[in-house]
Protein backbone atom coordinates (compact mmCIF):
# COMPACT_ATOMS: atom_id res chain seq x y z
CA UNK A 1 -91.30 28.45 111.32
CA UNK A 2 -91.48 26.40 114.10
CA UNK A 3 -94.51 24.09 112.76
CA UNK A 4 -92.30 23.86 109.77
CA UNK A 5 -89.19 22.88 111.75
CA UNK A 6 -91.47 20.23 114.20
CA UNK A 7 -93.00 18.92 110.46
CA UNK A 8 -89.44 18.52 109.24
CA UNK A 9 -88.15 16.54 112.21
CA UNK A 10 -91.48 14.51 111.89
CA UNK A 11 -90.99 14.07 107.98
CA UNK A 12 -86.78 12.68 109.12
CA UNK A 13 -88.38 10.13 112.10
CA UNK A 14 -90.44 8.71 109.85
CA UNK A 15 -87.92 8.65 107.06
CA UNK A 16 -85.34 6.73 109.84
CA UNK A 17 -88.31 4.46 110.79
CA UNK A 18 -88.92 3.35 107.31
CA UNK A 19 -85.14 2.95 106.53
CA UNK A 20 -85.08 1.11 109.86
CA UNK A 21 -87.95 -1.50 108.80
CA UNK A 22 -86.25 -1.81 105.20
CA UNK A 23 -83.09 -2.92 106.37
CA UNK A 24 -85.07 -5.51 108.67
CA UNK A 25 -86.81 -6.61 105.36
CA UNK A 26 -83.35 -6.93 103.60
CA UNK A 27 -81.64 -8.72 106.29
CA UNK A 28 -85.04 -11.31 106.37
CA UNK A 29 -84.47 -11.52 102.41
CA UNK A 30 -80.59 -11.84 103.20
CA UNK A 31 -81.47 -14.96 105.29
CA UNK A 32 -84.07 -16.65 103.03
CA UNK A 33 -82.21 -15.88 99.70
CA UNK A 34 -79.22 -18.23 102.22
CA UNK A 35 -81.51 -20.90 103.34
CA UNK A 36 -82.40 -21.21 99.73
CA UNK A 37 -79.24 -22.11 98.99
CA UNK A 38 -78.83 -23.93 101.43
CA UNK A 39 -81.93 -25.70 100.85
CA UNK A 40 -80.79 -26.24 97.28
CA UNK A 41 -77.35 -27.77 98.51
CA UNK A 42 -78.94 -30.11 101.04
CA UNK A 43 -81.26 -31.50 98.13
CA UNK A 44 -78.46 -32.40 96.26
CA UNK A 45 -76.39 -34.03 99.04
CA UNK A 46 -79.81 -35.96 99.80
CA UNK A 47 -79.72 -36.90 95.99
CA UNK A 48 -76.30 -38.12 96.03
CA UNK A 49 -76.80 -40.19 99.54
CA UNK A 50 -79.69 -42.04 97.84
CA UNK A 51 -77.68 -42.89 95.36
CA UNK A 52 -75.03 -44.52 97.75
CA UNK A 53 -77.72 -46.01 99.50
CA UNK A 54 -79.19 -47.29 96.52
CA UNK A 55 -75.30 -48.92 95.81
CA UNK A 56 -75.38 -50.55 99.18
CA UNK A 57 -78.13 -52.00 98.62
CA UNK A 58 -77.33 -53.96 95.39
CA UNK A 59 -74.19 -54.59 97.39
CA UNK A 60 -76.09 -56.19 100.05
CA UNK A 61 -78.39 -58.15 98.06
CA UNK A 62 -75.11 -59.32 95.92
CA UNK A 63 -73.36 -60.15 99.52
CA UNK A 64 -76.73 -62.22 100.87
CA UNK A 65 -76.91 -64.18 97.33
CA UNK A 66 -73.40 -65.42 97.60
CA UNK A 67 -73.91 -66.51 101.21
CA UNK A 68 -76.92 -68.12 100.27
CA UNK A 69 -75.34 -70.27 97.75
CA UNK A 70 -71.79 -70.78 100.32
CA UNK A 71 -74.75 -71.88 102.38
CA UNK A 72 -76.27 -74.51 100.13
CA UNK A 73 -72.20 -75.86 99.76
CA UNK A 74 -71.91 -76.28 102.64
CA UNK A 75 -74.65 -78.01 103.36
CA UNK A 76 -73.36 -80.41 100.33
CA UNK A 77 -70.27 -80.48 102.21
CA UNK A 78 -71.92 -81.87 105.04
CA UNK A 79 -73.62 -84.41 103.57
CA UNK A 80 -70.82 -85.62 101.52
CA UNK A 81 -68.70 -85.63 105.18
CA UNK A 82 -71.16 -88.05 106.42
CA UNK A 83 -71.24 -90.11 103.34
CA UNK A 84 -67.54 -90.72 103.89
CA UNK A 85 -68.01 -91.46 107.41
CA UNK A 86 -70.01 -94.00 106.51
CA UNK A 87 -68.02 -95.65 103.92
CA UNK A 88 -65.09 -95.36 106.07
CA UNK A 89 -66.92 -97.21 108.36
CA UNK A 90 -68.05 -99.84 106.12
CA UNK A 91 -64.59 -99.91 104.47
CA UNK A 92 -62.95 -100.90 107.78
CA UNK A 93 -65.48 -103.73 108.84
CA UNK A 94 -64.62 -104.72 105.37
CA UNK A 95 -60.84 -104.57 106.50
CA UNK A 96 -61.43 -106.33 109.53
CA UNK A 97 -62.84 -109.06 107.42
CA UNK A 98 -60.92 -109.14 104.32
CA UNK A 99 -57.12 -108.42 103.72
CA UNK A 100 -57.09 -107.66 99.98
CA UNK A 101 -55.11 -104.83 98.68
CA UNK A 102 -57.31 -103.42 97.00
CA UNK A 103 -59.45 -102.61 99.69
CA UNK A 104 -56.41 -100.85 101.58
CA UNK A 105 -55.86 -98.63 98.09
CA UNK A 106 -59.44 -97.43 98.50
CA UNK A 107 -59.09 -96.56 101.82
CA UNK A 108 -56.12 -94.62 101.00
CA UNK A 109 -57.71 -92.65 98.26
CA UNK A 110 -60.77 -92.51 100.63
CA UNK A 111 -58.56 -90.54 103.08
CA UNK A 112 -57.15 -88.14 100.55
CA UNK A 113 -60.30 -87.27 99.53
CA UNK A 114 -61.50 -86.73 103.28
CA UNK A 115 -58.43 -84.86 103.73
CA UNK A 116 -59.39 -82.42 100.39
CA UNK A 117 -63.29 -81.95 101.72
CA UNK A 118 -61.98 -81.11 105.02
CA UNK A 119 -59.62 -78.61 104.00
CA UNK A 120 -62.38 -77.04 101.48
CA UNK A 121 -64.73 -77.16 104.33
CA UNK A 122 -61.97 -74.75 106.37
CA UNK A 123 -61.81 -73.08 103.52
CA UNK A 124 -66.00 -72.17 102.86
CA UNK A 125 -65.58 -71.29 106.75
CA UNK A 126 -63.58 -68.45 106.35
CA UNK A 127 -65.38 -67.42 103.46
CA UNK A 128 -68.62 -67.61 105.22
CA UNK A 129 -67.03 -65.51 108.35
CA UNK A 130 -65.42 -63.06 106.21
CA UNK A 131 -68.78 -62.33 104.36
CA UNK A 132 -70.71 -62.26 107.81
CA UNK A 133 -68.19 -59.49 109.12
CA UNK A 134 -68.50 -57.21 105.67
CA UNK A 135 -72.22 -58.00 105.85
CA UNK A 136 -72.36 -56.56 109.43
CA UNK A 137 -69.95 -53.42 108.39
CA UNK A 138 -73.04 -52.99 105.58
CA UNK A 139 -75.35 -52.51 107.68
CA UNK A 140 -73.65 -50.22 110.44
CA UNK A 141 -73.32 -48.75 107.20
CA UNK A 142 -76.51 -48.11 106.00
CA UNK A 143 -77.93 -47.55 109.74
CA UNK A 144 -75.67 -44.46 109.66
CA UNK A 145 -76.84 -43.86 106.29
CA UNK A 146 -80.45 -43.49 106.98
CA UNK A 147 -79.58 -41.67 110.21
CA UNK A 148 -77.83 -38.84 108.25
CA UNK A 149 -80.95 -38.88 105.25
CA UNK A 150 -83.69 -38.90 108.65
CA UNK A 151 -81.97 -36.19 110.25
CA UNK A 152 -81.48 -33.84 107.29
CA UNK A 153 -85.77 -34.34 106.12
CA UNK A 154 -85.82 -33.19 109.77
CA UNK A 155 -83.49 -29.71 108.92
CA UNK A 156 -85.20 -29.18 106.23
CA UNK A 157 -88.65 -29.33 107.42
CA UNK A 158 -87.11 -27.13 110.61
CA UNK A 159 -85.52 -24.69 107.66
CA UNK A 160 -88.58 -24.73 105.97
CA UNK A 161 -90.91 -23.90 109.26
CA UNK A 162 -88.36 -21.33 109.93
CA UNK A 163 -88.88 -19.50 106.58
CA UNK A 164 -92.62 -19.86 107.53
CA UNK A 165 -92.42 -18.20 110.76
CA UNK A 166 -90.04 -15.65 110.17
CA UNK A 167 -92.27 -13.93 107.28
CA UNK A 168 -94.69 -13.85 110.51
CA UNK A 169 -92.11 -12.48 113.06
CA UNK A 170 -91.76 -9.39 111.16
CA UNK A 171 -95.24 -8.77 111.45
CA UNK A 172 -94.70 -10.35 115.25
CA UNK A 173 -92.08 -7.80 116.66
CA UNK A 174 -93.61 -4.63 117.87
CA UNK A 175 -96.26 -7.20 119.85
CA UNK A 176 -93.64 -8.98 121.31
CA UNK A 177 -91.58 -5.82 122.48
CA UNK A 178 -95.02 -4.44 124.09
CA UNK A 179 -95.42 -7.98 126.07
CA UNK A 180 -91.21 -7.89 126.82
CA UNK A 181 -91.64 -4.49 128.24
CA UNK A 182 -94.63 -5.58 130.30
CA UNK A 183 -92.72 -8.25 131.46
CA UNK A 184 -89.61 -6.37 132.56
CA UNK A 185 -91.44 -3.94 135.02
CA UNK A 186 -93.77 -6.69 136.34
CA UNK A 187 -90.24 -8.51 137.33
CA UNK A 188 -89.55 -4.58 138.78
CA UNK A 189 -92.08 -4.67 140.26
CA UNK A 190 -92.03 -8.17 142.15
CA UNK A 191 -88.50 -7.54 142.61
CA UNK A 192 -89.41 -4.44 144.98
CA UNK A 193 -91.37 -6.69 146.74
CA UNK A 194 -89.48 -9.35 147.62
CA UNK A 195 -86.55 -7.02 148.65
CA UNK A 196 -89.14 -5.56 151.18
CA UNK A 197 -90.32 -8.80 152.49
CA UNK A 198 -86.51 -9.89 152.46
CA UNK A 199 -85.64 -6.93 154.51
CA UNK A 200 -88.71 -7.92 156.97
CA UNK A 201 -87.68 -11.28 157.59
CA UNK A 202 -83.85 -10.04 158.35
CA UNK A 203 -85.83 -7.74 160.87
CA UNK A 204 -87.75 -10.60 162.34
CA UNK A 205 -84.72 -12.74 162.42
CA UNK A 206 -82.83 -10.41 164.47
CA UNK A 207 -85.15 -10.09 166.94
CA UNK A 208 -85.79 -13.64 167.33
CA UNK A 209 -81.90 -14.19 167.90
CA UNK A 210 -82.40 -11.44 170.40
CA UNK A 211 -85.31 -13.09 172.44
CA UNK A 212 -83.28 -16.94 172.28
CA UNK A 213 -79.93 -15.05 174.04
CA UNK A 214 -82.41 -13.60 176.41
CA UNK A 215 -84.17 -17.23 177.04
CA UNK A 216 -80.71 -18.79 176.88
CA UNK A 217 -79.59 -16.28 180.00
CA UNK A 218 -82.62 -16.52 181.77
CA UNK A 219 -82.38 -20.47 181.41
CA UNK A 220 -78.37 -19.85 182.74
CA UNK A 221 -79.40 -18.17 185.49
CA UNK A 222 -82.32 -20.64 186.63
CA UNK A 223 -80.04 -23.45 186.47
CA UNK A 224 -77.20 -21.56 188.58
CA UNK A 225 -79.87 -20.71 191.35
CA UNK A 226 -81.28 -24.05 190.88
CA UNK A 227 -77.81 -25.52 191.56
CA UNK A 228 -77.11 -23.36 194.66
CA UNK A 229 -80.36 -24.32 196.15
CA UNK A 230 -79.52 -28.01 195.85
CA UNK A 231 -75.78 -27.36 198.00
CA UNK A 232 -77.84 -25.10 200.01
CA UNK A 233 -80.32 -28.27 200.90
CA UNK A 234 -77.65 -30.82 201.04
CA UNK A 235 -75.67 -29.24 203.16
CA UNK A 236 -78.85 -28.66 205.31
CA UNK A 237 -79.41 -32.24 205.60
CA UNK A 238 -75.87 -32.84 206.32
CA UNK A 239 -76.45 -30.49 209.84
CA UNK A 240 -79.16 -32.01 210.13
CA UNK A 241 -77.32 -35.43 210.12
CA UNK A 242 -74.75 -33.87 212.41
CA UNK A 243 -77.24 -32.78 215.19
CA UNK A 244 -79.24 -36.19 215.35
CA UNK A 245 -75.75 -37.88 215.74
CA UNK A 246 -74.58 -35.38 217.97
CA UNK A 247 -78.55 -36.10 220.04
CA UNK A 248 -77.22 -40.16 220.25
CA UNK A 249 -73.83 -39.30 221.44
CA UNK A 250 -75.13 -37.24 224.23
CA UNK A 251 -77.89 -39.61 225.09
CA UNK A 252 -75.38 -42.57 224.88
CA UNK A 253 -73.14 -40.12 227.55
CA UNK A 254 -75.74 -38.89 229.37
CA UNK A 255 -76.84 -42.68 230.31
CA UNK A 256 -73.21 -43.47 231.13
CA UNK A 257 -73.39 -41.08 233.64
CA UNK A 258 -76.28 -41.86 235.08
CA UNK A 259 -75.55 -45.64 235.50
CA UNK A 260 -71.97 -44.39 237.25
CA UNK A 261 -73.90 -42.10 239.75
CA UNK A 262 -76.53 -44.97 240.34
CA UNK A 263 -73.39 -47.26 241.09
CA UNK A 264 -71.78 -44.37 243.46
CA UNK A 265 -75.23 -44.16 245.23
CA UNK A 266 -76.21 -47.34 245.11
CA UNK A 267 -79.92 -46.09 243.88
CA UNK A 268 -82.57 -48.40 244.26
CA UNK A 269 -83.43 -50.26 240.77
CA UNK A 270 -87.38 -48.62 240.39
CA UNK A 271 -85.46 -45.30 240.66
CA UNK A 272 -83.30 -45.59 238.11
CA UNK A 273 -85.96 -47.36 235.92
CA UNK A 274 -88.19 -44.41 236.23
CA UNK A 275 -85.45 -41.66 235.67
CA UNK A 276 -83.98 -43.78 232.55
CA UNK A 277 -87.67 -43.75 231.20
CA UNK A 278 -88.16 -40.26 231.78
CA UNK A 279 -85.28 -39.61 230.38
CA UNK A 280 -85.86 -41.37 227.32
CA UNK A 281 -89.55 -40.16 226.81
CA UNK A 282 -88.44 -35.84 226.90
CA UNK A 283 -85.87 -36.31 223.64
CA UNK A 284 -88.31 -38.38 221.83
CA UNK A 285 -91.15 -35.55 222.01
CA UNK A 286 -88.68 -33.07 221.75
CA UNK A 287 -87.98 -34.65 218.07
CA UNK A 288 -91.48 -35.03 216.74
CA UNK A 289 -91.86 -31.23 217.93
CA UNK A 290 -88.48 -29.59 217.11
CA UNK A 291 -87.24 -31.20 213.78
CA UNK A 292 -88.08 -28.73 211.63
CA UNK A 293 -85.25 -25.92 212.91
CA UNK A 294 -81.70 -25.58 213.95
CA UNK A 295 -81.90 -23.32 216.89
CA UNK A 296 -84.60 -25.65 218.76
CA UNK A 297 -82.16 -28.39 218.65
CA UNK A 298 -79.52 -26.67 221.06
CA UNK A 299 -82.29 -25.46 223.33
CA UNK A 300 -83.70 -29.00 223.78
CA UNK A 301 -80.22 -30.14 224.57
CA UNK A 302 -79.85 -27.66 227.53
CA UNK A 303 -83.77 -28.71 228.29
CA UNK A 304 -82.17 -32.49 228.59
CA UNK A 305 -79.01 -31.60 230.47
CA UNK A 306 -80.97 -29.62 233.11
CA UNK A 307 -83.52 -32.12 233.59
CA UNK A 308 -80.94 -34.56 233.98
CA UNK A 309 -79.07 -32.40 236.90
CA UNK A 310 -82.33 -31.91 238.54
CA UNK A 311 -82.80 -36.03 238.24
CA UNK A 312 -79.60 -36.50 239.68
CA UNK A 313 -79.82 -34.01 242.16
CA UNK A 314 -83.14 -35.47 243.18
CA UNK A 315 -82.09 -39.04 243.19
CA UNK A 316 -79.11 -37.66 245.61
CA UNK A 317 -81.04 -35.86 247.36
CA UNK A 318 -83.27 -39.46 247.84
CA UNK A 319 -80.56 -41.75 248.26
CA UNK A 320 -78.44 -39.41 251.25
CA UNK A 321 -81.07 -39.92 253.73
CA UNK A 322 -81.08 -43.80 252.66
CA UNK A 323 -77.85 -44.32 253.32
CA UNK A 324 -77.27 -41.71 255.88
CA UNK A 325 -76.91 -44.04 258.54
CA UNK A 326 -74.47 -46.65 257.04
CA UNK A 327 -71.61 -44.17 256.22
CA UNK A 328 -70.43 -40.64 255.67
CA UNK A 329 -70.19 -38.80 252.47
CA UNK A 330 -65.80 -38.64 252.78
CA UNK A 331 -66.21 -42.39 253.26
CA UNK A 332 -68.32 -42.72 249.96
CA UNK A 333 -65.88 -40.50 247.89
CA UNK A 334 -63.36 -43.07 249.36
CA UNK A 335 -65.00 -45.74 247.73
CA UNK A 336 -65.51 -44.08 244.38
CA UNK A 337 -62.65 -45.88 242.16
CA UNK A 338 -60.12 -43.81 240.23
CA UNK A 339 -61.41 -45.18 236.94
CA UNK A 340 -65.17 -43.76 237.48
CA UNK A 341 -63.70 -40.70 238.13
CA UNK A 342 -61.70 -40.48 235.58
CA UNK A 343 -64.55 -41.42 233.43
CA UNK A 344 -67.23 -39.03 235.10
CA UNK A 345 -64.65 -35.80 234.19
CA UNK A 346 -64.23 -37.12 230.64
CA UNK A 347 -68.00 -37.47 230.17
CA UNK A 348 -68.49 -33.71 231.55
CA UNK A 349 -65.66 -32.58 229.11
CA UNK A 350 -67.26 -33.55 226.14
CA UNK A 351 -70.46 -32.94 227.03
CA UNK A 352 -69.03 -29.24 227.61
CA UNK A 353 -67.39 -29.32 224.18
CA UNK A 354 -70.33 -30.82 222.45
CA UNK A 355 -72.62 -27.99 223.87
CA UNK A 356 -69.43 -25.36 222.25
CA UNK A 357 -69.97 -27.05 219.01
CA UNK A 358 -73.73 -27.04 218.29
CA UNK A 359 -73.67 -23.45 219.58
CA UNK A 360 -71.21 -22.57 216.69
CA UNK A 361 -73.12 -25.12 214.05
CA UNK A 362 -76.28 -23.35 214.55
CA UNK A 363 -74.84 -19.98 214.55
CA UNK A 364 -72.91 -20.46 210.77
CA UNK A 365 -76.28 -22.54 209.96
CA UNK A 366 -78.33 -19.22 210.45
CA UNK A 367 -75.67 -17.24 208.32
CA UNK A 368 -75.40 -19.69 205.54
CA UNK A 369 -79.16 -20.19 205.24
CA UNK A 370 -80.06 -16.71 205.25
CA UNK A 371 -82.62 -15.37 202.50
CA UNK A 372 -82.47 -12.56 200.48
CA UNK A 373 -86.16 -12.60 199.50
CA UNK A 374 -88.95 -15.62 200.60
CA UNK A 375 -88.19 -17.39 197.35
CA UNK A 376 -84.40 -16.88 196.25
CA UNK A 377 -80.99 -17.69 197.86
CA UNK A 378 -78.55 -15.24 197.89
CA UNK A 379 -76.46 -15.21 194.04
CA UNK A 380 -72.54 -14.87 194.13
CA UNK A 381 -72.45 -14.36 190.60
CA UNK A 382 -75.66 -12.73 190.20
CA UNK A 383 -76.18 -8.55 190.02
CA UNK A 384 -79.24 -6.16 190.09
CA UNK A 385 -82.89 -6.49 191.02
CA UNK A 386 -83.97 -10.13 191.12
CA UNK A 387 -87.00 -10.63 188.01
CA UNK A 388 -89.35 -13.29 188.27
CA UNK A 389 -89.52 -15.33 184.84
């Protein structure tokens, strides 16, 4: 029973597959049996356009014979125009030189015959125009004409190629669905992959946009640090500025004081040359040693000051027995004006406050150019380990 049954079910596909394919075959005979008729219809519209044509033409060729022969009037015309002109020409030397009357009576009727050509000649002008302008509207004419007859020898040959090609489409169709199907999961297929590669370039994207914010922060940073080290080293060079200024000043004081203790002593002049030179000479070697730090600078300075003291003291201690025997030391006090006194404390002063003030410059110069590592500056904004990039 069940081969039966399978046999049966075979027996109706087949039976739907044939009724299938005969309905395709009527619908195809549907079509041509139209075209036909259509073909037939579009033969006999082409019949009855050649025949218009055909009109237009004798039309035409009736149109161009009467314009030839306006033509050849006219061209009588104009001859007989300058005919006149001459005889009016020869008529009026004839007037100048005779004053008969019946020479004025031909040159009257002369006139009115000019007068009559003329106005014929207006009139074979608008004659002539007026067959130009239908001769033109001919022609669009029979342009559009030949259009319409050209274009529908092209439908039919198209309807007619058609007719051709659709006895072979039937035979065409299964082939075609085989290649369409083919087609369709090729496309699948390549769709797949270019939704993978799609998804691997978003992937690749990302991490690119990662890695520039990473670069862009890094770059951020370096410029921040790079920014701090360049206040850092200005204001560096600003102390340093500072303590060579401060060195003149106290060299400038420090040789006003020695010139007033020369004039209270009343030094010999060698002596004071040599101590002025030796003066000089220490700070000078003192630079070329100790330019490179801070805290070297404040220790030369108390180098200077002491040497100094021990000059003066020396130079005292030289110039008492000198002048041991001319006067007393109350009587040399004495003698010491108010002025140099005055101007001896003031020196001492600021020398005293100057001595305060590089002690407290080279103290905040150690705190602000303290390091965190050998190579980086300490980072306000910065936080965490230190990387190098």
């Amino acid at each position: 029973m069940q081969n039966h049954i399978q046999e049966r079910n075979e027996q109706i596909n087949q039976l739907i597959q044939t009724n299938n394919i005969l309905q395709n075959e009527h619908d195809i005979m549907k079509k041509t049996y139209e075209m036909k008729l259509s073909d037939r219809s579009l033969i006999l519209d082409h019949d009855n356009l050649q025949q218009k044509n055909d009109l237009f033409r004798n039309a035409i060729d009736q149109w161009s014979n009467r314009y030839e022969e306006l033509k050849s009037k006219f061209e009588q015309m104009t001859k007989l125009l300058t005919e006149k002109d001459e005889l009016i020409v020869e008529l009026k030397t004839n007037i100048n030189n005779s004053n008969d009357l019946l020479e004025k009576n031909q040159l009257i009727e002369l006139e009115e015959r000019f007068i009559n050509m003329s106005n014929e000649n207006i009139n074979l002008k608008t004659q002539i125009e007026t067959i130009e302008y239908l001769n033109k509207q001919l022609n669009e004419r029979l342009e559009q004409i030949q259009s319409k007859s050209n274009h529908e020898q092209e439908s039919q040959t198209e309807d007619q190629q058609s007719n051709l090609s659709l006895s072979f489409d039937a035979n065409d169709n299964n082939q075609s669905q085989q290649q369409l199907f083919e087609c369709l999961n090729e496309s699948k297929c390549e769709n797949a992959d270019l939704k993978d590669r799609i998804q691997h370039l978003e992937h690749v994207i990302l991490q690119l946009q990662s890695e520039t914010e990473t670069i862009g922060d890094y770059i951020y940073l370096y410029q921040q640090q790079r920014e701090q080290l360049q206040k850092r080293y200005q204001e560096k060079d600003m102390h340093i500025t500072q303590l060579t200024q401060d060195r003149f000043n106290l060299q400038k004081k420090l040789s006003e004081l020695e010139i007033l203790l020369v004039q209270i002593l009343n030094i010999p002049i060698t002596n004071i040359i040599q101590s002025y030179e030796f003066n000089t000479e220490i700070p000078t070697r003192q630079d070329d040693i100790n330019s490179s730090t801070q805290s070297e600078l404040s220790t030369n300075n108390h180098q200077q000051l002491e040497t100094i003291d021990n000059a003066s003291s020396s130079t005292i201690n030289q110039t008492i027995p000198l002048n041991s025997n001319k006067t007393t030391n109350s009587t040399l006090l004495r003698e010491i004006s108010d002025e140099t006194k005055a101007r001896i404390l003031a020196l001492i002063k600021e020398l005293g406050q100057n001595n305060i003030s590089s002690r407290q410059n080279d103290n905040l110069s150690t705190i602000k150019l303290a390091f965190v590592d050998t190579n980086l500056y300490t980072c306000s904004t910065c936080s965490g380990p230190v990387q190098s990039v």
